[in-house]
N, C-alpha and C. Protein backbone atom coordinates (compact mmCIF):
# COMPACT_ATOMS: atom_id res chain seq x y z
N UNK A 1 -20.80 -19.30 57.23
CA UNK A 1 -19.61 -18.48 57.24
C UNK A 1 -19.08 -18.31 55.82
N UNK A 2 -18.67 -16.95 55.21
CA UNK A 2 -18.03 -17.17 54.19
C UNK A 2 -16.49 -17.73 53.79
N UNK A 3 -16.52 -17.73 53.04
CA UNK A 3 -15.34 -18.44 52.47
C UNK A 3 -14.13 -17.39 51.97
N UNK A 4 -13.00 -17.57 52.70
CA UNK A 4 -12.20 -16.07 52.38
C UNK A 4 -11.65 -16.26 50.68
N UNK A 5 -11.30 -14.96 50.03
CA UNK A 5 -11.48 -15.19 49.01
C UNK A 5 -9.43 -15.56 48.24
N UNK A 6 -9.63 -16.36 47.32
CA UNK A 6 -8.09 -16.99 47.70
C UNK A 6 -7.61 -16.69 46.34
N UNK A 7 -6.41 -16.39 46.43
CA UNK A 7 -5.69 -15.88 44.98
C UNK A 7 -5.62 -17.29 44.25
N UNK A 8 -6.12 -16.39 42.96
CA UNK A 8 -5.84 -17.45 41.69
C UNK A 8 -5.75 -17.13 40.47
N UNK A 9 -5.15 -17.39 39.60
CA UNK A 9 -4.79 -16.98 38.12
C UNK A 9 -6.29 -15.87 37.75
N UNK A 10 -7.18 -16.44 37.86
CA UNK A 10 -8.43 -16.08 37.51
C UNK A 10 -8.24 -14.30 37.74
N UNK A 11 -7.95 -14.54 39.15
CA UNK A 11 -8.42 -13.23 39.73
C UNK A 11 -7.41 -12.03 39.81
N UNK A 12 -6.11 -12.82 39.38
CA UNK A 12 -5.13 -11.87 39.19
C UNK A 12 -5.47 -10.98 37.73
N UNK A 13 -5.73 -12.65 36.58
CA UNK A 13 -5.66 -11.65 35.42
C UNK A 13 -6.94 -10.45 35.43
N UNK A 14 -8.37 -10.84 36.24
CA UNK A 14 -9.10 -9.81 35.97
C UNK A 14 -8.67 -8.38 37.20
N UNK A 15 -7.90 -8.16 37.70
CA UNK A 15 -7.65 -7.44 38.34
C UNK A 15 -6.39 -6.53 37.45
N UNK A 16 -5.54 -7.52 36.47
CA UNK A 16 -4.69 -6.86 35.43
C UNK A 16 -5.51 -6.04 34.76
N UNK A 17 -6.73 -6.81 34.31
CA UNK A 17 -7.46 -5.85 33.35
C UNK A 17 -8.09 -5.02 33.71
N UNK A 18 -8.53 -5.31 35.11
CA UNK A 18 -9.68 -3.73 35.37
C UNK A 18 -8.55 -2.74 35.61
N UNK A 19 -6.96 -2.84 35.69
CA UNK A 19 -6.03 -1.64 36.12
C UNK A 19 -5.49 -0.94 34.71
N UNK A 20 -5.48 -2.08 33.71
CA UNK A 20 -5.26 -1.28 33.05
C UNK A 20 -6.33 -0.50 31.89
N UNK A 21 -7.68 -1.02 32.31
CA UNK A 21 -8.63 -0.52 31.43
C UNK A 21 -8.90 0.71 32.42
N UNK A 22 -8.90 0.91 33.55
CA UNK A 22 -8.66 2.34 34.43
C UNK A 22 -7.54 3.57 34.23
N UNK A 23 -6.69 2.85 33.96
CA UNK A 23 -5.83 3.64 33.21
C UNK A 23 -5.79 4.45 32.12
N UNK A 24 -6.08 3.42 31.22
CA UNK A 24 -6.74 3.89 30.03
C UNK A 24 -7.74 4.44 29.68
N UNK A 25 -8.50 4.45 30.95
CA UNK A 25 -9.57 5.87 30.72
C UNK A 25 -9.20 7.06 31.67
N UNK A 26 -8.49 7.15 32.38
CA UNK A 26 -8.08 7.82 32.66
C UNK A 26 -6.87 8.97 32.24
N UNK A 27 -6.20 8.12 30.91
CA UNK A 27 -5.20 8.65 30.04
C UNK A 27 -5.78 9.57 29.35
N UNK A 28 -7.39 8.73 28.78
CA UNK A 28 -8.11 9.21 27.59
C UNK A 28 -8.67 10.68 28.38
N UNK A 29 -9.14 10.76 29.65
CA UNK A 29 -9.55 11.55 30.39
C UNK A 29 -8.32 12.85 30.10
N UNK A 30 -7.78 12.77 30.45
CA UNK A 30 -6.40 13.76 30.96
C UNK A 30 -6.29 14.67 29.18
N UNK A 31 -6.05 13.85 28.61
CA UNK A 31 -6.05 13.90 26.88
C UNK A 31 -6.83 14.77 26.62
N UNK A 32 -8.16 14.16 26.65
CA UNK A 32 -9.50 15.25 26.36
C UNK A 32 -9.55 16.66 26.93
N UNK A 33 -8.57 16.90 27.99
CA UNK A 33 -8.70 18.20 29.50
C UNK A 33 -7.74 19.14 28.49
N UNK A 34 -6.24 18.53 28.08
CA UNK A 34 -5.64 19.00 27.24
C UNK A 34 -5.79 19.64 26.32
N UNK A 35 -6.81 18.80 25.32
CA UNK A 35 -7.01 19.39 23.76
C UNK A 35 -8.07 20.39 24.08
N UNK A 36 -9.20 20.23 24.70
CA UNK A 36 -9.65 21.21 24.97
C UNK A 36 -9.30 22.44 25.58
N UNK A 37 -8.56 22.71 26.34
CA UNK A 37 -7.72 23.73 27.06
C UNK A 37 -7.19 24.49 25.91
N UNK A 38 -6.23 23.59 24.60
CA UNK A 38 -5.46 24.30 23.43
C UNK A 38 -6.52 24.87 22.46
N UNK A 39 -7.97 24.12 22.50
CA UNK A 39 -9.03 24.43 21.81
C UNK A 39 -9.19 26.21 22.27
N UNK A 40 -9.51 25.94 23.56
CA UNK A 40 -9.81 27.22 23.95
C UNK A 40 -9.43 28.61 24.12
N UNK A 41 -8.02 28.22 23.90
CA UNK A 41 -6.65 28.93 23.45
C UNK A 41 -6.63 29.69 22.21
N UNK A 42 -7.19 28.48 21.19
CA UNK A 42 -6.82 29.06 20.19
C UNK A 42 -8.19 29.91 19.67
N UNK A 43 -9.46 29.67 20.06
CA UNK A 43 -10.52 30.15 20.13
C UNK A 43 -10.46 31.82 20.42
N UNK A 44 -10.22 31.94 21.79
CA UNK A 44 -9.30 33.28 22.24
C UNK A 44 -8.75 33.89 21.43
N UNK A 45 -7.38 33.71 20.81
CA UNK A 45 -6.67 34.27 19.85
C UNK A 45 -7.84 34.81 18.83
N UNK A 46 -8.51 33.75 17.91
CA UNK A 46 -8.91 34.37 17.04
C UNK A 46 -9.92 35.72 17.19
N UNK A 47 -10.82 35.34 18.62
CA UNK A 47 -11.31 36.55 19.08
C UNK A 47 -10.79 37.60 18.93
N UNK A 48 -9.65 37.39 19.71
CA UNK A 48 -8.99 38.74 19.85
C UNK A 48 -8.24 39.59 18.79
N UNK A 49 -7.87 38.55 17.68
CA UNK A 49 -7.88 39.07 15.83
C UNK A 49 -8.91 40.03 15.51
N UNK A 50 -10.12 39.56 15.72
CA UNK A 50 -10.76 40.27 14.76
C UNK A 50 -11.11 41.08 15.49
N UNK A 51 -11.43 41.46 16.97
CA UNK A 51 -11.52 42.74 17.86
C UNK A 51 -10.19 43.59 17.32
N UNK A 52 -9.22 43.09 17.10
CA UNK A 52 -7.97 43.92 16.60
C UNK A 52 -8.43 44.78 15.49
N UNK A 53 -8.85 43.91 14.06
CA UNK A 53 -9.01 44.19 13.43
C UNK A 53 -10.32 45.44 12.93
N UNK A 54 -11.72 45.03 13.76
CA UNK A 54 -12.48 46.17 14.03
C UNK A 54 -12.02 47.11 14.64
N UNK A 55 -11.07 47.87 15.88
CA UNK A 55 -10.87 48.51 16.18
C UNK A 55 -9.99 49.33 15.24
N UNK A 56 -8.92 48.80 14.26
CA UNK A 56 -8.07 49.35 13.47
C UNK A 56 -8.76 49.65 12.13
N UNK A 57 -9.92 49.40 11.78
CA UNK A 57 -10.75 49.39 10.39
C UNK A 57 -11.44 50.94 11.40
N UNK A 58 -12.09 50.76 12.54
CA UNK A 58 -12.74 51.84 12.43
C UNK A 58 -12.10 53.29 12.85
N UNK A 59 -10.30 53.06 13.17
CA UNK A 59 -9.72 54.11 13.10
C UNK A 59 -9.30 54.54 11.59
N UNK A 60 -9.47 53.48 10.80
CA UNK A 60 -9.38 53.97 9.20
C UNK A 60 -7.84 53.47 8.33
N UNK A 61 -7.29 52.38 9.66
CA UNK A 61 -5.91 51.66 9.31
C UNK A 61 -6.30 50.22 8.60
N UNK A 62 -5.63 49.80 8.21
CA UNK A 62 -5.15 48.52 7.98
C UNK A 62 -4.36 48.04 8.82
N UNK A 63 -4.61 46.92 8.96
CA UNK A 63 -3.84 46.01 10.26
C UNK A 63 -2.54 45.58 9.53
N UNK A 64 -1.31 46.32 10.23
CA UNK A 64 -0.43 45.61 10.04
C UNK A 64 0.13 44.08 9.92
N UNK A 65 1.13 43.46 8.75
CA UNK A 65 1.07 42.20 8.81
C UNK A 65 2.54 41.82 9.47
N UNK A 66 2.26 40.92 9.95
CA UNK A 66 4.05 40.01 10.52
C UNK A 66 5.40 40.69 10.13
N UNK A 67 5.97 41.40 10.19
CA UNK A 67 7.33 41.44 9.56
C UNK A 67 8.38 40.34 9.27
N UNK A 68 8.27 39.75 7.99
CA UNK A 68 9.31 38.49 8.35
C UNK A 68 11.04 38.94 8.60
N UNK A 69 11.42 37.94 9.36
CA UNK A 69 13.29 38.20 9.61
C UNK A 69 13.77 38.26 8.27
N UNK A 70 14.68 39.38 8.17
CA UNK A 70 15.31 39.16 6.61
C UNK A 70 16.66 37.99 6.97
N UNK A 71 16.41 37.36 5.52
CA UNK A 71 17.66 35.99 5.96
C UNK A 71 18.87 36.86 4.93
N UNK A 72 19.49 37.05 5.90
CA UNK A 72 20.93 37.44 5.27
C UNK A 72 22.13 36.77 4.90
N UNK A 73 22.92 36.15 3.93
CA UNK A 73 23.76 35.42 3.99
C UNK A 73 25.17 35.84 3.91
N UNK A 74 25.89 34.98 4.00
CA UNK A 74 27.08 35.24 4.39
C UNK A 74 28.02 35.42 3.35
N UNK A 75 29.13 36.53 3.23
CA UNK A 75 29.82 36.65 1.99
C UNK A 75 30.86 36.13 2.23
């Protein structure tokens, strides 16, 4: 017959560690889903720059740049 299995320091602390080393790959997991997602984001954008930019070169424009806010101060 086996022997039921009985709490003890032992088995608590390795049960601390397998929860939080699960965690922690699972953090690292979530992390990686993230940066890649913003990766792919920003990947996009630049695509879509330079499709901008061929389409406006072969109408014979220059691509307009940013307009910055004029900072006006106060008299």
């Amino acid at each position: 017959m086996e022997e039921p299995l009985t709490i003890t320091k032992e088995n608590i602390m390795i049960e601390i560690i397998a929860y939080i080393m699960g965690g922690a790959m699972l953090g690292m997991m979530s992390m990686a889903l993230v940066s890649a997602n913003r990766f792919s984001r920003y990947n996009q954008r630049i695509l879509e720059l330079q499709h901008e930019v061929k389409t406006l070169k072969q109408r014979g424009r220059k691509p307009q740049p940013k307009r910055k806010p004029v900072r006006r101060r106060n008299a």
